[in-house]
ModelCIF file with pLDDT and N, C-alpha, C, O atoms, coordinates in Angstrom:
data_MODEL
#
_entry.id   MODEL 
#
_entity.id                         1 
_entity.type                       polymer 
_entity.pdbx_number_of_molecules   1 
#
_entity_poly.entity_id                      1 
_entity_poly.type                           'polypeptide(L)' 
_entity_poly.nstd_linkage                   no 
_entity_poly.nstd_monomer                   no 
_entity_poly.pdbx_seq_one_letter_code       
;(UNK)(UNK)(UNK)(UNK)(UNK)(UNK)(UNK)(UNK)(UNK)(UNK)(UNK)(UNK)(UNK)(UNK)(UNK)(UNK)
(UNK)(UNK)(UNK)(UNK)(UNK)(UNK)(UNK)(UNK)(UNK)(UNK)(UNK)(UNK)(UNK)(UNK)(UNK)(UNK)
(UNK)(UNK)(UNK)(UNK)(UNK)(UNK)(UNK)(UNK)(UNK)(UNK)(UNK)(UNK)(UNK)(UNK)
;
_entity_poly.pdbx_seq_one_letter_code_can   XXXXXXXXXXXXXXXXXXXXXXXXXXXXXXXXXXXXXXXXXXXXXX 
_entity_poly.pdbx_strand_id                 A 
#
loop_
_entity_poly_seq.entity_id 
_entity_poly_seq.num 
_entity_poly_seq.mon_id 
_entity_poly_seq.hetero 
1 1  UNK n 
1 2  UNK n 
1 3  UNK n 
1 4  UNK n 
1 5  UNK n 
1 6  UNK n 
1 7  UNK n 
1 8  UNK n 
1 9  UNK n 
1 10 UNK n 
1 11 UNK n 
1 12 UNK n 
1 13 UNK n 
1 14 UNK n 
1 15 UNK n 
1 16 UNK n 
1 17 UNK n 
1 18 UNK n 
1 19 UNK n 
1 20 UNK n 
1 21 UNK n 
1 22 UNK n 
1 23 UNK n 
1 24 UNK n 
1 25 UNK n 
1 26 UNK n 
1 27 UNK n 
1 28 UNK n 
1 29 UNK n 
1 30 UNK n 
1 31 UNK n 
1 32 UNK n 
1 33 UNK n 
1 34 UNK n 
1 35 UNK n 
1 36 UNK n 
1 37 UNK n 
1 38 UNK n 
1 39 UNK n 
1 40 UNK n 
1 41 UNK n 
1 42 UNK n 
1 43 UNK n 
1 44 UNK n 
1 45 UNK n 
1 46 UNK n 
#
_struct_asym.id          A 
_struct_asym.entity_id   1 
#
loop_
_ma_qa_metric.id 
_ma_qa_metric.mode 
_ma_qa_metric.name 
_ma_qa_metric.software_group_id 
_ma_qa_metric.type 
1 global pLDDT . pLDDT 
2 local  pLDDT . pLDDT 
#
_ma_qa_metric_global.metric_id      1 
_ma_qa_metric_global.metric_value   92.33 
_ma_qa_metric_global.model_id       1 
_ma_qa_metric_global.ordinal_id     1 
#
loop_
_ma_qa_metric_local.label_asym_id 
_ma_qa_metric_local.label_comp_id 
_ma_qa_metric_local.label_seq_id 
_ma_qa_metric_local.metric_id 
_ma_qa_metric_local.metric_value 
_ma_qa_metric_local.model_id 
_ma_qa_metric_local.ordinal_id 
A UNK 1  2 91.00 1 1  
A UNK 2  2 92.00 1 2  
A UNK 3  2 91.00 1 3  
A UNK 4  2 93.00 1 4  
A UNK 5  2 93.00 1 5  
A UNK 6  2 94.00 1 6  
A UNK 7  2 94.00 1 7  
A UNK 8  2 96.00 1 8  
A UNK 9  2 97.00 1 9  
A UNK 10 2 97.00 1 10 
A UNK 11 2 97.00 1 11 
A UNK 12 2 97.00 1 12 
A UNK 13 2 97.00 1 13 
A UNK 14 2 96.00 1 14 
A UNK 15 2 95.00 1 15 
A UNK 16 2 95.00 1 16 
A UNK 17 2 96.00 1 17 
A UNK 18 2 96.00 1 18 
A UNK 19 2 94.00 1 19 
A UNK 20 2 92.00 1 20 
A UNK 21 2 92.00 1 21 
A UNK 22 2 91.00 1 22 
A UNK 23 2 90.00 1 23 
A UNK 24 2 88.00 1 24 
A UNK 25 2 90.00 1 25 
A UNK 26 2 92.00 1 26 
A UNK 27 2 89.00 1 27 
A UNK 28 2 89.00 1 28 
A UNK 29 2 93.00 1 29 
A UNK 30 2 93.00 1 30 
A UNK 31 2 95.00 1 31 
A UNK 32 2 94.00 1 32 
A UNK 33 2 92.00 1 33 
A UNK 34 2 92.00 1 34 
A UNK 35 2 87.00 1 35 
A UNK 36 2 81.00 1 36 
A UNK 37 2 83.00 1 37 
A UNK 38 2 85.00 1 38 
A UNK 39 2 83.00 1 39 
A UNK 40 2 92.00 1 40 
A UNK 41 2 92.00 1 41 
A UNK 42 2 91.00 1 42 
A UNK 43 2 93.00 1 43 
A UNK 44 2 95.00 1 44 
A UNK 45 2 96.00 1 45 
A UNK 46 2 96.00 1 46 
#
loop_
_atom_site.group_PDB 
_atom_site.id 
_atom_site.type_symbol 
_atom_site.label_atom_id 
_atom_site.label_alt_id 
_atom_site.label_comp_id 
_atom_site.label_asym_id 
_atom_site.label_entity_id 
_atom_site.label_seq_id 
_atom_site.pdbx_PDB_ins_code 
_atom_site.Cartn_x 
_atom_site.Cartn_y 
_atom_site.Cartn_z 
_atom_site.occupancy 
_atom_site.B_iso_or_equiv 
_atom_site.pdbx_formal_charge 
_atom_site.auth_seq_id 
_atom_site.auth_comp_id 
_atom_site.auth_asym_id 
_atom_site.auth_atom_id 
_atom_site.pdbx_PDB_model_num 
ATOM 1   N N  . UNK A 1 1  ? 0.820   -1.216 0.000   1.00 91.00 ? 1  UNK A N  1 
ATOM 2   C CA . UNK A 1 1  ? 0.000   0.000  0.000   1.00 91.00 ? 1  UNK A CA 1 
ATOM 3   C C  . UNK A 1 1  ? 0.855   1.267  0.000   1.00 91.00 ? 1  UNK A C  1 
ATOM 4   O O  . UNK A 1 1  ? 0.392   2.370  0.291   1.00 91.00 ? 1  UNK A O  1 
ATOM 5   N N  . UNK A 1 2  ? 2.161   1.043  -0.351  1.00 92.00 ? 2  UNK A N  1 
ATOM 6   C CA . UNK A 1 2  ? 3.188   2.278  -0.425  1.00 92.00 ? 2  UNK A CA 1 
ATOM 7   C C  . UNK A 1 2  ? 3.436   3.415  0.309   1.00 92.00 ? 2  UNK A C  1 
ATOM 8   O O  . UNK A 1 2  ? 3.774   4.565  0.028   1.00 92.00 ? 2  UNK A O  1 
ATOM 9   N N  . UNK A 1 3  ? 3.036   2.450  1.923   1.00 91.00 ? 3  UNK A N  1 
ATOM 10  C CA . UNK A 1 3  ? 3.320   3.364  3.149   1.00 91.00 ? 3  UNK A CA 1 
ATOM 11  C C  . UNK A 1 3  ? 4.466   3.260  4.001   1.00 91.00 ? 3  UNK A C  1 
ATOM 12  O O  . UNK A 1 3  ? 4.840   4.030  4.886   1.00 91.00 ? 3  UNK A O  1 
ATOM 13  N N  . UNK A 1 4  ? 5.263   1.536  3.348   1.00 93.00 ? 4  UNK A N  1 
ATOM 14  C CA . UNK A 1 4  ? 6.757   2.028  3.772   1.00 93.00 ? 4  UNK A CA 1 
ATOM 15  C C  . UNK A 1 4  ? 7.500   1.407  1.936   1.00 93.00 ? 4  UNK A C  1 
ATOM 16  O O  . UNK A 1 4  ? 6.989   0.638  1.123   1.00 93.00 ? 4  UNK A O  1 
ATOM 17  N N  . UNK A 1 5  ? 8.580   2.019  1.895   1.00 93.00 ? 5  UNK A N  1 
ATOM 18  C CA . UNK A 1 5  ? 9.638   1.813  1.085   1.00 93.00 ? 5  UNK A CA 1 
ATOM 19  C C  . UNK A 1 5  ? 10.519  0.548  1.140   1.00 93.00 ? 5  UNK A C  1 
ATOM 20  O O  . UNK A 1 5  ? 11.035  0.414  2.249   1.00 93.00 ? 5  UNK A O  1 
ATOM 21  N N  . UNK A 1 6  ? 10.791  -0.282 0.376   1.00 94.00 ? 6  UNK A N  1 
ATOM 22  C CA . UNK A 1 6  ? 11.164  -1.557 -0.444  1.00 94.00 ? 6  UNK A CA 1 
ATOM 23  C C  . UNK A 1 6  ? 12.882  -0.834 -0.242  1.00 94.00 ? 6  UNK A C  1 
ATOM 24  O O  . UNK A 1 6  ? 13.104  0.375  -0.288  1.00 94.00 ? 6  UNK A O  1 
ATOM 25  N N  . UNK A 1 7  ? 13.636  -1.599 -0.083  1.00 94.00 ? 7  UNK A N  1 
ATOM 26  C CA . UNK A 1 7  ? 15.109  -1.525 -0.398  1.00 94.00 ? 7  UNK A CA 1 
ATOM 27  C C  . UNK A 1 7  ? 15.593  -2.020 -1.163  1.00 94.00 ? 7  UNK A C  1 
ATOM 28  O O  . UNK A 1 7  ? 16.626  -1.624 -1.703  1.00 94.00 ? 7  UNK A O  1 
ATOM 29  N N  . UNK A 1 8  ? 14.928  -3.124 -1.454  1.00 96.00 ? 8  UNK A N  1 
ATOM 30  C CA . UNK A 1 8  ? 14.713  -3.686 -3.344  1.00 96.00 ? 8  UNK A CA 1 
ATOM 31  C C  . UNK A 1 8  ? 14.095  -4.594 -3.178  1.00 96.00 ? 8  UNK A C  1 
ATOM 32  O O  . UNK A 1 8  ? 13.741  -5.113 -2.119  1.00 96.00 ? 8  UNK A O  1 
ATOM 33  N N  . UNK A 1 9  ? 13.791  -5.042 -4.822  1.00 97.00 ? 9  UNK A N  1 
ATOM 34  C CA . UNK A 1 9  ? 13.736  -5.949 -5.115  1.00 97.00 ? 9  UNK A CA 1 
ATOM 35  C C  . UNK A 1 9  ? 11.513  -5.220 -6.145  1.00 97.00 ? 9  UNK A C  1 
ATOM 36  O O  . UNK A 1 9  ? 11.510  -4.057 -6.549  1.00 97.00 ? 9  UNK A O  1 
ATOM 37  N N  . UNK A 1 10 ? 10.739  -5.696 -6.251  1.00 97.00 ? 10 UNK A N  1 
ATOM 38  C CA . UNK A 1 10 ? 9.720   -5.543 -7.145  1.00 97.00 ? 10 UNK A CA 1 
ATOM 39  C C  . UNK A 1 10 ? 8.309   -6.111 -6.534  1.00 97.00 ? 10 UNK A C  1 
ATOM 40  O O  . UNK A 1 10 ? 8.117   -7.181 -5.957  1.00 97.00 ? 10 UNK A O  1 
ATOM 41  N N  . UNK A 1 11 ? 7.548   -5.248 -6.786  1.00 97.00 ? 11 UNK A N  1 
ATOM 42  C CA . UNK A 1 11 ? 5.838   -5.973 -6.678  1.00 97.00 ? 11 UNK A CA 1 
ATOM 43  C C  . UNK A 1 11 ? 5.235   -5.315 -7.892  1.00 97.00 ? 11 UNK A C  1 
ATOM 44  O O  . UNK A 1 11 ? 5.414   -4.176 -8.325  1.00 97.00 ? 11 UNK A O  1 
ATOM 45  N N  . UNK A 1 12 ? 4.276   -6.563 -8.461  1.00 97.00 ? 12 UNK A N  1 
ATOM 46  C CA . UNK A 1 12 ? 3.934   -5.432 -9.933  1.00 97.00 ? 12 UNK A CA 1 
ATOM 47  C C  . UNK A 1 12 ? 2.060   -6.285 -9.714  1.00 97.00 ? 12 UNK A C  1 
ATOM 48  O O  . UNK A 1 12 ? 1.700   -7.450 -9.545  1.00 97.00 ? 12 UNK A O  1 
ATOM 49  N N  . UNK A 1 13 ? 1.376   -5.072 -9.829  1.00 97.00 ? 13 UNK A N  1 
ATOM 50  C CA . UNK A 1 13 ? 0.007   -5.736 -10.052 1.00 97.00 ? 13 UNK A CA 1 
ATOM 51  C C  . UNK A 1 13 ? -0.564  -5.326 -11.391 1.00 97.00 ? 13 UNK A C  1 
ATOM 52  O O  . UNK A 1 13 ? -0.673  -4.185 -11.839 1.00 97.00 ? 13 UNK A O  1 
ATOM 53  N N  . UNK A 1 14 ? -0.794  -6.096 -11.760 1.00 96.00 ? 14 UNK A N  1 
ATOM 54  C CA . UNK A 1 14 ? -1.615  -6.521 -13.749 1.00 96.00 ? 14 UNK A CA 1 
ATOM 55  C C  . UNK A 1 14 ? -0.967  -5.286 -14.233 1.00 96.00 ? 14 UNK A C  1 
ATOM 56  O O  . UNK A 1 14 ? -1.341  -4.135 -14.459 1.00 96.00 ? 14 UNK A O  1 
ATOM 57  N N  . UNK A 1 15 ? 0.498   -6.156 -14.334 1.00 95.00 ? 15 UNK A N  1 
ATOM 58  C CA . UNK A 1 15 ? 1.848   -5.146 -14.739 1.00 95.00 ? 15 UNK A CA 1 
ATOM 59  C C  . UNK A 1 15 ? 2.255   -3.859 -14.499 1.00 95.00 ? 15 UNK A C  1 
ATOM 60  O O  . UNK A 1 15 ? 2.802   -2.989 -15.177 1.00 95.00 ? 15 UNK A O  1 
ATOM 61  N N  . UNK A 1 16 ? 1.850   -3.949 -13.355 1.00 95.00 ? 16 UNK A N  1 
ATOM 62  C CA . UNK A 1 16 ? 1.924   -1.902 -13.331 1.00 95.00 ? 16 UNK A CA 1 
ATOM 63  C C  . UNK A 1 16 ? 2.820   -2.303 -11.806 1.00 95.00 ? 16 UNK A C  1 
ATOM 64  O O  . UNK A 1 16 ? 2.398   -3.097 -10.965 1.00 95.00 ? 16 UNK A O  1 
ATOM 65  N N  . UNK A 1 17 ? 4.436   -1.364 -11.694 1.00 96.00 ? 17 UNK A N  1 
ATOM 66  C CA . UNK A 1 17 ? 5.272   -1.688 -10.855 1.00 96.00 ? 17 UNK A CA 1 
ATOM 67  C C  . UNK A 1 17 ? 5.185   -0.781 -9.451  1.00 96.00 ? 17 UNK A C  1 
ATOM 68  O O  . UNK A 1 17 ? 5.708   0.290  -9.142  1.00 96.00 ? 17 UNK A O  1 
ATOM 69  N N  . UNK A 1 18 ? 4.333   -1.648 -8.777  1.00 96.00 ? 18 UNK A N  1 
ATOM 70  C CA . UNK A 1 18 ? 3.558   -0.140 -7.334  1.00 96.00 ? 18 UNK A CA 1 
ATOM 71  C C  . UNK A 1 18 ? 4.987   0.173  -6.037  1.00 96.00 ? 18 UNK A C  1 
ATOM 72  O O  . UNK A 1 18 ? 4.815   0.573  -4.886  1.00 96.00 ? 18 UNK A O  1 
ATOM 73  N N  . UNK A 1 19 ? 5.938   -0.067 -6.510  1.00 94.00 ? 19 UNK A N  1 
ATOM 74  C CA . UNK A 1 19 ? 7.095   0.411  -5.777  1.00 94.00 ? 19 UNK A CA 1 
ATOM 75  C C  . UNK A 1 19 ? 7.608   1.963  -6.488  1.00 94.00 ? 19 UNK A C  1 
ATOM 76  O O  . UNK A 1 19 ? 8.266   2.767  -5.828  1.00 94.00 ? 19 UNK A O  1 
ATOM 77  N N  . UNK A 1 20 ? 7.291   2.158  -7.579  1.00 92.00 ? 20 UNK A N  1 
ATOM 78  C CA . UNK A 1 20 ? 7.423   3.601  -8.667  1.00 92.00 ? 20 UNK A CA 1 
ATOM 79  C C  . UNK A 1 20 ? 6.232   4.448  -8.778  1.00 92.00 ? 20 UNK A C  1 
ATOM 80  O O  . UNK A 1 20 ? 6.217   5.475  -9.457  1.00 92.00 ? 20 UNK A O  1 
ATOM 81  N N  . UNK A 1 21 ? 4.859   3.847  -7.852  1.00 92.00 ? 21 UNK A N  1 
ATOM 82  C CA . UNK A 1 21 ? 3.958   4.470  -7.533  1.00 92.00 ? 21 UNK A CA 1 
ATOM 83  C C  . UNK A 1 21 ? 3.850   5.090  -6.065  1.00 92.00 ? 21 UNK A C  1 
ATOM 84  O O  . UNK A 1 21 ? 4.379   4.604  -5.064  1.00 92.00 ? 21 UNK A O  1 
ATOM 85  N N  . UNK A 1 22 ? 2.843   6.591  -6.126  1.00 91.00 ? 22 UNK A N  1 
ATOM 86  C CA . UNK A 1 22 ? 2.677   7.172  -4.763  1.00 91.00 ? 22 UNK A CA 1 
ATOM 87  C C  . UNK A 1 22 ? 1.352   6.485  -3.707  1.00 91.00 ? 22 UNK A C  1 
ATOM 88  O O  . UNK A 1 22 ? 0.254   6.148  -4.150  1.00 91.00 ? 22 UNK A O  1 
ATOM 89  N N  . UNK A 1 23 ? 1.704   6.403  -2.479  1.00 90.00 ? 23 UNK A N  1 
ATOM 90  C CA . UNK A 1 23 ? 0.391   6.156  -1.830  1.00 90.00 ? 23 UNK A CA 1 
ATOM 91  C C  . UNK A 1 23 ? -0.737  6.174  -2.476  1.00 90.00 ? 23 UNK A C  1 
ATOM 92  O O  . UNK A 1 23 ? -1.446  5.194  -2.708  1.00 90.00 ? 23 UNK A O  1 
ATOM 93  N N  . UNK A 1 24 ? -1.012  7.730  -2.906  1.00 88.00 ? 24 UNK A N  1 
ATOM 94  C CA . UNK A 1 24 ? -2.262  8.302  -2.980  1.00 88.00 ? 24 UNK A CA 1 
ATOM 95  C C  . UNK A 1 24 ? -2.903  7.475  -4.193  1.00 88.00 ? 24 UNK A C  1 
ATOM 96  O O  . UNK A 1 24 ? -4.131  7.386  -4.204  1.00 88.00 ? 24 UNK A O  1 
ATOM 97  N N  . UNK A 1 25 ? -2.311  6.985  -5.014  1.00 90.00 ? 25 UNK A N  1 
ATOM 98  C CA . UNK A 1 25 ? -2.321  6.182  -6.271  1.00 90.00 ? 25 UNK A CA 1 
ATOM 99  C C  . UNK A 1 25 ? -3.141  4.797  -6.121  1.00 90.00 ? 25 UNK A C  1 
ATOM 100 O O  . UNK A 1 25 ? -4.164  4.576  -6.770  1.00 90.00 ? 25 UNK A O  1 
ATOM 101 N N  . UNK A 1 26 ? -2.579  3.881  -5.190  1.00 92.00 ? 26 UNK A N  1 
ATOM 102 C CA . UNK A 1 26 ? -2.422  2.704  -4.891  1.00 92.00 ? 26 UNK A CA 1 
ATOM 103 C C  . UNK A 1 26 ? -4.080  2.145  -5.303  1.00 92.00 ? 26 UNK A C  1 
ATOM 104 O O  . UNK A 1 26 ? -4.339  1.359  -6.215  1.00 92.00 ? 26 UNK A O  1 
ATOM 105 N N  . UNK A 1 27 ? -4.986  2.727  -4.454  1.00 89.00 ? 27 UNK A N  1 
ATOM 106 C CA . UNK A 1 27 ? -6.382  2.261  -4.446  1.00 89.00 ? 27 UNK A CA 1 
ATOM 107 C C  . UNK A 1 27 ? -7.216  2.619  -5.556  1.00 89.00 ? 27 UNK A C  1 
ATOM 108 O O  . UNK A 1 27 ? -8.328  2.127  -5.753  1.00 89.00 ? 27 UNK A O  1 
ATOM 109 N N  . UNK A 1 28 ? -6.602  3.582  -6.363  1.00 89.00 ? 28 UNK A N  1 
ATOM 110 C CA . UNK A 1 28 ? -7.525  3.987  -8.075  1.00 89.00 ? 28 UNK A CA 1 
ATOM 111 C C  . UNK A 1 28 ? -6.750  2.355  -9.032  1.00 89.00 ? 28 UNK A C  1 
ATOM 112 O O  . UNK A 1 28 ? -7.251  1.928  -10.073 1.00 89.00 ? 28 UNK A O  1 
ATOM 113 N N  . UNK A 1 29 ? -5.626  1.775  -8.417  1.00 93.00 ? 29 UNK A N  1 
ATOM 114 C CA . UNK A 1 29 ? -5.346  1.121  -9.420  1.00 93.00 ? 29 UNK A CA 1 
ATOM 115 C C  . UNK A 1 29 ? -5.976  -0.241 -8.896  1.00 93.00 ? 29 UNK A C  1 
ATOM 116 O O  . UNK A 1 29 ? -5.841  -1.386 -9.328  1.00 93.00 ? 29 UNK A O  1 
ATOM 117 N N  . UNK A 1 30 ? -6.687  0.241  -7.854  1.00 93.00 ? 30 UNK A N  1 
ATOM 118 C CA . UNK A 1 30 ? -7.853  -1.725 -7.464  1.00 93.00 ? 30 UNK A CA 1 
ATOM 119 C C  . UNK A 1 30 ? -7.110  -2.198 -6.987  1.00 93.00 ? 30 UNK A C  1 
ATOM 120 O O  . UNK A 1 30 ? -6.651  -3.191 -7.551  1.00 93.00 ? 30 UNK A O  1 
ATOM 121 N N  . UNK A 1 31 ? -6.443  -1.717 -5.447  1.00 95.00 ? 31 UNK A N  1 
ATOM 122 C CA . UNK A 1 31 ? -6.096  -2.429 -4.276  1.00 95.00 ? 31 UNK A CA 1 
ATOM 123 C C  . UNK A 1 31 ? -6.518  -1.510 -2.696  1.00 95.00 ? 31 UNK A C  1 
ATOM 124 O O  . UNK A 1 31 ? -6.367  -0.462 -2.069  1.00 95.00 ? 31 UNK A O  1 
ATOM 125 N N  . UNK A 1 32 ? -6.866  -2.263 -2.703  1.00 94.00 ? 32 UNK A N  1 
ATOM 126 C CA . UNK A 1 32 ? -7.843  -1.438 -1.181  1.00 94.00 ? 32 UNK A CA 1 
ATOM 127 C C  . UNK A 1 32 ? -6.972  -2.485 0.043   1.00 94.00 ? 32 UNK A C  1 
ATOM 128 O O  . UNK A 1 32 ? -6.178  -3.415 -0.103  1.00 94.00 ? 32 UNK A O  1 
ATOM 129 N N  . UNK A 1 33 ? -7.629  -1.740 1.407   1.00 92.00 ? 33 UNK A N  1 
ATOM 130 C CA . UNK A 1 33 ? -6.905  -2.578 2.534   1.00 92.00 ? 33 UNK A CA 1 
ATOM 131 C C  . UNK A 1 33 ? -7.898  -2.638 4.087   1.00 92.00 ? 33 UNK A C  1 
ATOM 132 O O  . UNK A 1 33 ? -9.053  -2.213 4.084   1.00 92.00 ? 33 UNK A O  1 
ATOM 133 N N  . UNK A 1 34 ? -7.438  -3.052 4.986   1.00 92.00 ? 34 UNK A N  1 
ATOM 134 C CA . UNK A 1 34 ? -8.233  -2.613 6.130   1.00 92.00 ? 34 UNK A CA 1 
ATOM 135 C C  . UNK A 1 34 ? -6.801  -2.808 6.642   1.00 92.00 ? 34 UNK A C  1 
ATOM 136 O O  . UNK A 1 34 ? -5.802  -3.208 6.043   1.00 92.00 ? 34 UNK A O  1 
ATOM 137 N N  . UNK A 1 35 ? -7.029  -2.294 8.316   1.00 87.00 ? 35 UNK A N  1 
ATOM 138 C CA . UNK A 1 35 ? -5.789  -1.944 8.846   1.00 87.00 ? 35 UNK A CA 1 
ATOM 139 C C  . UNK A 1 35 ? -6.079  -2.980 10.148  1.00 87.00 ? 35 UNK A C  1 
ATOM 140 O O  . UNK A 1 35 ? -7.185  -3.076 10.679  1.00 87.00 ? 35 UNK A O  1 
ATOM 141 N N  . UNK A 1 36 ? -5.035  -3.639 10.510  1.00 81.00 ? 36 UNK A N  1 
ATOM 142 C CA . UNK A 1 36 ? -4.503  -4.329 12.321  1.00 81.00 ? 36 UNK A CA 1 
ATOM 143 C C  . UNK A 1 36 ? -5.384  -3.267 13.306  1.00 81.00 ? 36 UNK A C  1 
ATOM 144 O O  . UNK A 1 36 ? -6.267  -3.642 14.078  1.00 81.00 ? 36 UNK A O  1 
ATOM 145 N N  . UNK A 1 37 ? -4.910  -1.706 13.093  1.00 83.00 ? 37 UNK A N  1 
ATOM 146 C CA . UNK A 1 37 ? -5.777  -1.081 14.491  1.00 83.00 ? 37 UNK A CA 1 
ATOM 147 C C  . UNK A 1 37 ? -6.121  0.029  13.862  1.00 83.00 ? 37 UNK A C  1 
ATOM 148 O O  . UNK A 1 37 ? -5.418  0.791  13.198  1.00 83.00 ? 37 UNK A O  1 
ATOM 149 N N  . UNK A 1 38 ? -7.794  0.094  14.235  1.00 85.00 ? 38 UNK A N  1 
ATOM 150 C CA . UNK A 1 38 ? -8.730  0.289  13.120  1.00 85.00 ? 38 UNK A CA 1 
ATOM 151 C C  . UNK A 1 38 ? -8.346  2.084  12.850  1.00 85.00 ? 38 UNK A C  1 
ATOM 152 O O  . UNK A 1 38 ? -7.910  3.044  13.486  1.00 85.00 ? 38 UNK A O  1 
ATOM 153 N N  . UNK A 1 39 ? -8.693  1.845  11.885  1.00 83.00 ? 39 UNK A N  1 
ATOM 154 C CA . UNK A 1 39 ? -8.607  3.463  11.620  1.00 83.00 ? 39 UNK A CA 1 
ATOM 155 C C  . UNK A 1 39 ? -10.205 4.665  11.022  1.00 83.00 ? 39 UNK A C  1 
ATOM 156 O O  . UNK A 1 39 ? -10.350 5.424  10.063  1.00 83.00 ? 39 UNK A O  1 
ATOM 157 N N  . UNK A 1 40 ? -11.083 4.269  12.164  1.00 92.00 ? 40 UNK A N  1 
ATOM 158 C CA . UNK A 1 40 ? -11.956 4.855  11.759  1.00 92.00 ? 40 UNK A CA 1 
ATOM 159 C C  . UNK A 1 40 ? -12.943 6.441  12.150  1.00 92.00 ? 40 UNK A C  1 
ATOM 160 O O  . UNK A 1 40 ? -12.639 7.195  13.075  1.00 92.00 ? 40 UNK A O  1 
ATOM 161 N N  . UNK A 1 41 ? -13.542 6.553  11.672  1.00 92.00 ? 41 UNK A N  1 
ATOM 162 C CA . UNK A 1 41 ? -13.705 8.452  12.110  1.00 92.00 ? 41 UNK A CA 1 
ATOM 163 C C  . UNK A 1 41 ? -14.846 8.125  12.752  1.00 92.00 ? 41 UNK A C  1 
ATOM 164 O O  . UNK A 1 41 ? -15.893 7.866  12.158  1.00 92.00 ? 41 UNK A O  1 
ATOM 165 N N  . UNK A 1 42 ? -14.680 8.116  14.266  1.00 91.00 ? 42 UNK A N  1 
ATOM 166 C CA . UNK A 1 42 ? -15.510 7.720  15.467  1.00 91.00 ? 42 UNK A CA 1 
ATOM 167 C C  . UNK A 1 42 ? -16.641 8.348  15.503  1.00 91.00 ? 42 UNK A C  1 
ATOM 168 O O  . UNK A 1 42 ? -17.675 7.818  15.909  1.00 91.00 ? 42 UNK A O  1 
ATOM 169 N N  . UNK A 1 43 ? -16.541 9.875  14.965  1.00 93.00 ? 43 UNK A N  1 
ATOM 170 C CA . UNK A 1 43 ? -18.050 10.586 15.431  1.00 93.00 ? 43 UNK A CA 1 
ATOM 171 C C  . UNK A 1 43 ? -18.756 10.448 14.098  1.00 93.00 ? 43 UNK A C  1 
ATOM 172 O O  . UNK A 1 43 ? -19.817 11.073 14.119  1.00 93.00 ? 43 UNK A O  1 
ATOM 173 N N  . UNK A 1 44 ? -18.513 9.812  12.891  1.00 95.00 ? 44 UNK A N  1 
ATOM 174 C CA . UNK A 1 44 ? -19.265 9.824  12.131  1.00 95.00 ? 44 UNK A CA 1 
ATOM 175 C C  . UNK A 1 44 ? -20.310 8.707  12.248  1.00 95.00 ? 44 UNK A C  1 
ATOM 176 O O  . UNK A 1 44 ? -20.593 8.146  13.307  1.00 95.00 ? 44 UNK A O  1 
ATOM 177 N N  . UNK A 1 45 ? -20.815 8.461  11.139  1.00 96.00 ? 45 UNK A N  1 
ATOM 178 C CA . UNK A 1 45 ? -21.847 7.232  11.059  1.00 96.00 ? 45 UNK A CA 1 
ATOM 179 C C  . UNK A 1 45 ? -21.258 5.953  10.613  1.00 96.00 ? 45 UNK A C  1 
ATOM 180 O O  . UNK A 1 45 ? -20.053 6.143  10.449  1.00 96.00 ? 45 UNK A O  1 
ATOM 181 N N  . UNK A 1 46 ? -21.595 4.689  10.336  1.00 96.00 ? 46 UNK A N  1 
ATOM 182 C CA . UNK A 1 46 ? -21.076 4.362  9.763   1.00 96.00 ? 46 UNK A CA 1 
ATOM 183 C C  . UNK A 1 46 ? -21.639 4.066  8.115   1.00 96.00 ? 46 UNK A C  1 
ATOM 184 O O  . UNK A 1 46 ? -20.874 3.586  7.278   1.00 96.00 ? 46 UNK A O  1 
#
């Protein structure tokens, strides 16, 4: 999800190389996530 940096080596999804991509990028190219400790906006709804 290109929130830490690779020291090498490659990950490529339906050929597109997401180590040369930004965060903000990651989820328009159809990879989404949920997180270990949740990250959600408490006073909203759900």
């Amino acid at each position: 999800s290109r929130l830490y940096d690779a020291s090498s080596g490659s990950i490529v999804f339906e050929g597109t190389e997401l180590l040369n991509m930004p965060a903000h990028a990651i989820a328009g190219l159809g990879i989404s996530r949920t997180f270990q400790n949740l990250a959600l906006f408490k006073s909203l709804t759900v």
